[in-house]
C-alpha atoms as a PDB file:
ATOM      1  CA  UNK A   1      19.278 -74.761  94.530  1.00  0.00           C
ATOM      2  CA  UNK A   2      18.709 -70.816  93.922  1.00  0.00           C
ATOM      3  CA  UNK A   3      22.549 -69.894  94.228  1.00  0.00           C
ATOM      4  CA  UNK A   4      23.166 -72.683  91.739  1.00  0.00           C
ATOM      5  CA  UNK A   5      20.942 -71.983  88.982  1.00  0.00           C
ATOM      6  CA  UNK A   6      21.613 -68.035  89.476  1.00  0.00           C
ATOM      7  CA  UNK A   7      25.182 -68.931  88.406  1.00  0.00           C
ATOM      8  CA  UNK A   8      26.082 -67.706  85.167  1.00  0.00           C
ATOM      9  CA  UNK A   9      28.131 -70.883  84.628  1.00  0.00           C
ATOM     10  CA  UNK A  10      24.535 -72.477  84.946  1.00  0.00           C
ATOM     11  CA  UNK A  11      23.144 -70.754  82.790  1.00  0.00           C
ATOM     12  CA  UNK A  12      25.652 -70.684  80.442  1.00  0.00           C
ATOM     13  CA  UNK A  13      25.324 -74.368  80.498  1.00  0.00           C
ATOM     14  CA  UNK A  14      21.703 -74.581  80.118  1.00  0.00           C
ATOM     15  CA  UNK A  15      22.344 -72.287  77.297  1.00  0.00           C
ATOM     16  CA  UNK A  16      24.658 -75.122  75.249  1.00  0.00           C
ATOM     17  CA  UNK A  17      22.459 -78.072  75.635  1.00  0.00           C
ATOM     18  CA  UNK A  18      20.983 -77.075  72.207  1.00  0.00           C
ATOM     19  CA  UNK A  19      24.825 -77.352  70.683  1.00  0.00           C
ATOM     20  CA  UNK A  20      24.974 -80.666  72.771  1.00  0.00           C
ATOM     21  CA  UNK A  21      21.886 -81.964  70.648  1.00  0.00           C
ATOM     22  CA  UNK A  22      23.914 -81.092  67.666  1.00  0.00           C
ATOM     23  CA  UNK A  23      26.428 -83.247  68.779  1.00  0.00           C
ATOM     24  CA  UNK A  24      24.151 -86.047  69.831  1.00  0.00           C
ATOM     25  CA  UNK A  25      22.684 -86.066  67.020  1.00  0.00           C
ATOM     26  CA  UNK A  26      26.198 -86.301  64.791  1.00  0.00           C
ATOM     27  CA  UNK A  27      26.672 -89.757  66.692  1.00  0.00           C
ATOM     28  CA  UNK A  28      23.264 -90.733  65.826  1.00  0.00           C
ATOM     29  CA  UNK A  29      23.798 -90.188  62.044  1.00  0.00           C
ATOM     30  CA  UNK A  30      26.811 -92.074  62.476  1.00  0.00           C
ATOM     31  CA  UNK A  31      25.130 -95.236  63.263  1.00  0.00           C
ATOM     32  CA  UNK A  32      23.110 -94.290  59.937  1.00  0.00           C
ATOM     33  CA  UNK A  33      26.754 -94.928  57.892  1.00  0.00           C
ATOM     34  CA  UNK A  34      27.112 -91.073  57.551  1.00  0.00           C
ATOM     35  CA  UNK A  35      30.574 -90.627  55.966  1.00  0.00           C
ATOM     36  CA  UNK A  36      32.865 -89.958  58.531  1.00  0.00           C
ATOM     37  CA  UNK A  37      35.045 -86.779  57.150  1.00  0.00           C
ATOM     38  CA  UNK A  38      31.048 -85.177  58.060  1.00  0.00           C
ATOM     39  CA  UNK A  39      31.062 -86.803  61.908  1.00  0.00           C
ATOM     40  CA  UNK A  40      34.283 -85.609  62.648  1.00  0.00           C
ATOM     41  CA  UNK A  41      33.317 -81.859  62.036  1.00  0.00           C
ATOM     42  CA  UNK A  42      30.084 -81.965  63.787  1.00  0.00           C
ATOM     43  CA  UNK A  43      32.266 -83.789  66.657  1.00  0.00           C
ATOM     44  CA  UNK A  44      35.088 -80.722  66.892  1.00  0.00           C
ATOM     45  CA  UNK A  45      34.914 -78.431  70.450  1.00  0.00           C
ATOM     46  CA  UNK A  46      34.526 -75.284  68.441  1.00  0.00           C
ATOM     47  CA  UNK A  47      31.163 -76.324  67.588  1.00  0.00           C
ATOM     48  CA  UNK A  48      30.289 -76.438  71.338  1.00  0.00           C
ATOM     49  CA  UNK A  49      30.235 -72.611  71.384  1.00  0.00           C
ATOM     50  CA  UNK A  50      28.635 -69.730  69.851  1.00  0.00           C
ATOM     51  CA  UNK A  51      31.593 -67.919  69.069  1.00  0.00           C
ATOM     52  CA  UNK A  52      34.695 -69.853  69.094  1.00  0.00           C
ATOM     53  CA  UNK A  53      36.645 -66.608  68.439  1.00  0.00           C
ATOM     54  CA  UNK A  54      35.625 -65.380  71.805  1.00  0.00           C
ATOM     55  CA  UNK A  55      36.899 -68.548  73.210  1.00  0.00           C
ATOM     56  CA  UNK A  56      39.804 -68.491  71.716  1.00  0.00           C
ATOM     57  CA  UNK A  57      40.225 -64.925  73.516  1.00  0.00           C
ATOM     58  CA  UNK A  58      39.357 -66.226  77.129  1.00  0.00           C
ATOM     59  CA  UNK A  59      41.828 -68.858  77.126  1.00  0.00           C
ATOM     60  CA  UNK A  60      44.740 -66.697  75.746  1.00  0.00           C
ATOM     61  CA  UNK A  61      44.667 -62.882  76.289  1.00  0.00           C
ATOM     62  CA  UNK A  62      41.962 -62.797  79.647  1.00  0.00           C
ATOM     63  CA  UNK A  63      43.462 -65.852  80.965  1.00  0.00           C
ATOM     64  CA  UNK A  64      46.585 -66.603  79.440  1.00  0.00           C
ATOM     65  CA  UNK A  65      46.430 -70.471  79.860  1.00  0.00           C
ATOM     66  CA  UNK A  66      47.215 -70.870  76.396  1.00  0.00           C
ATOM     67  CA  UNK A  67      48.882 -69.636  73.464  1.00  0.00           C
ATOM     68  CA  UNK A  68      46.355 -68.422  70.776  1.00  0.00           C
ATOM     69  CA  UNK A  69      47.485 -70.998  68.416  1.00  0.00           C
ATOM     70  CA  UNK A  70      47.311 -73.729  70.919  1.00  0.00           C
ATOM     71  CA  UNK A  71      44.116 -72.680  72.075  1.00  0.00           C
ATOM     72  CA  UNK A  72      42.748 -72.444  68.160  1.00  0.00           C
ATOM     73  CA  UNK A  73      44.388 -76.036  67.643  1.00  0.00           C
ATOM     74  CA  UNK A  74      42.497 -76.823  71.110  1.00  0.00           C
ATOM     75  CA  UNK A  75      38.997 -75.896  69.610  1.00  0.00           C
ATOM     76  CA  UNK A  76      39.915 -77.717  66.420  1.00  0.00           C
ATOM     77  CA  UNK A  77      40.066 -81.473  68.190  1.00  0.00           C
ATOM     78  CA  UNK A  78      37.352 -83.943  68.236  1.00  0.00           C
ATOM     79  CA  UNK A  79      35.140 -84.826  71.099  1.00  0.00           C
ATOM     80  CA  UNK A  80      34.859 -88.319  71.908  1.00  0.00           C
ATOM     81  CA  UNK A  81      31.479 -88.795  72.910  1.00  0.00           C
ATOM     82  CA  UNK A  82      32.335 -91.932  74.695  1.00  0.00           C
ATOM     83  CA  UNK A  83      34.089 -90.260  76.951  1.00  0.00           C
ATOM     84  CA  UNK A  84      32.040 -87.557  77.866  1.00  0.00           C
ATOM     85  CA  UNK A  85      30.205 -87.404  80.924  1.00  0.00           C
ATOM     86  CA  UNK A  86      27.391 -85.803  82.104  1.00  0.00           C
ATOM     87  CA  UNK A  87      28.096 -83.985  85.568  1.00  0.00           C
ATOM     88  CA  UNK A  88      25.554 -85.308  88.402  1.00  0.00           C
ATOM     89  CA  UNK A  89      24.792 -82.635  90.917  1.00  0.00           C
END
């Protein structure tokens, strides 16, 4: 287990389970008839990361995967948290 909790990838993730909350707790309110302009920003990827900027950076200058603008319009979607699973180790 050592290797795999020394990863920074691990850590990393341990790091955005409090931005997780955030979005659990957007689907919560929903079932409390929040208006749904207010979901639908709490639900966007950006707000999975500290600095969406930096992001935005990785995916198109250090990696290149991804035009800036795509990768901006990529951090602008909406999670469906439906759809999202939780990985099982």
């Amino acid at each position: 287990m050592t290797p795999i909790l020394e990863k920074e990838s691990t850590v990393e993730a341990f790091r955005a389970l409090p931005k997780l909350n955030k979005v659990l707790q957007a689907v919560k309110t929903f079932s409390n008839k929040t208006n749904l302009k207010d979901i639908d920003e709490k639900l966007k990827l950006k707000n999975m990361f500290k600095d969406p900027v930096v992001v935005v950076d990785i995916l198109s200058v250090k990696y290149g995967v991804l035009s800036r603008r795509m990768a901006e319009y990529l951090l602008e979607s909406t999670i469906n948290p439906m759809a999202v699973r939780v990985a099982t180790w």
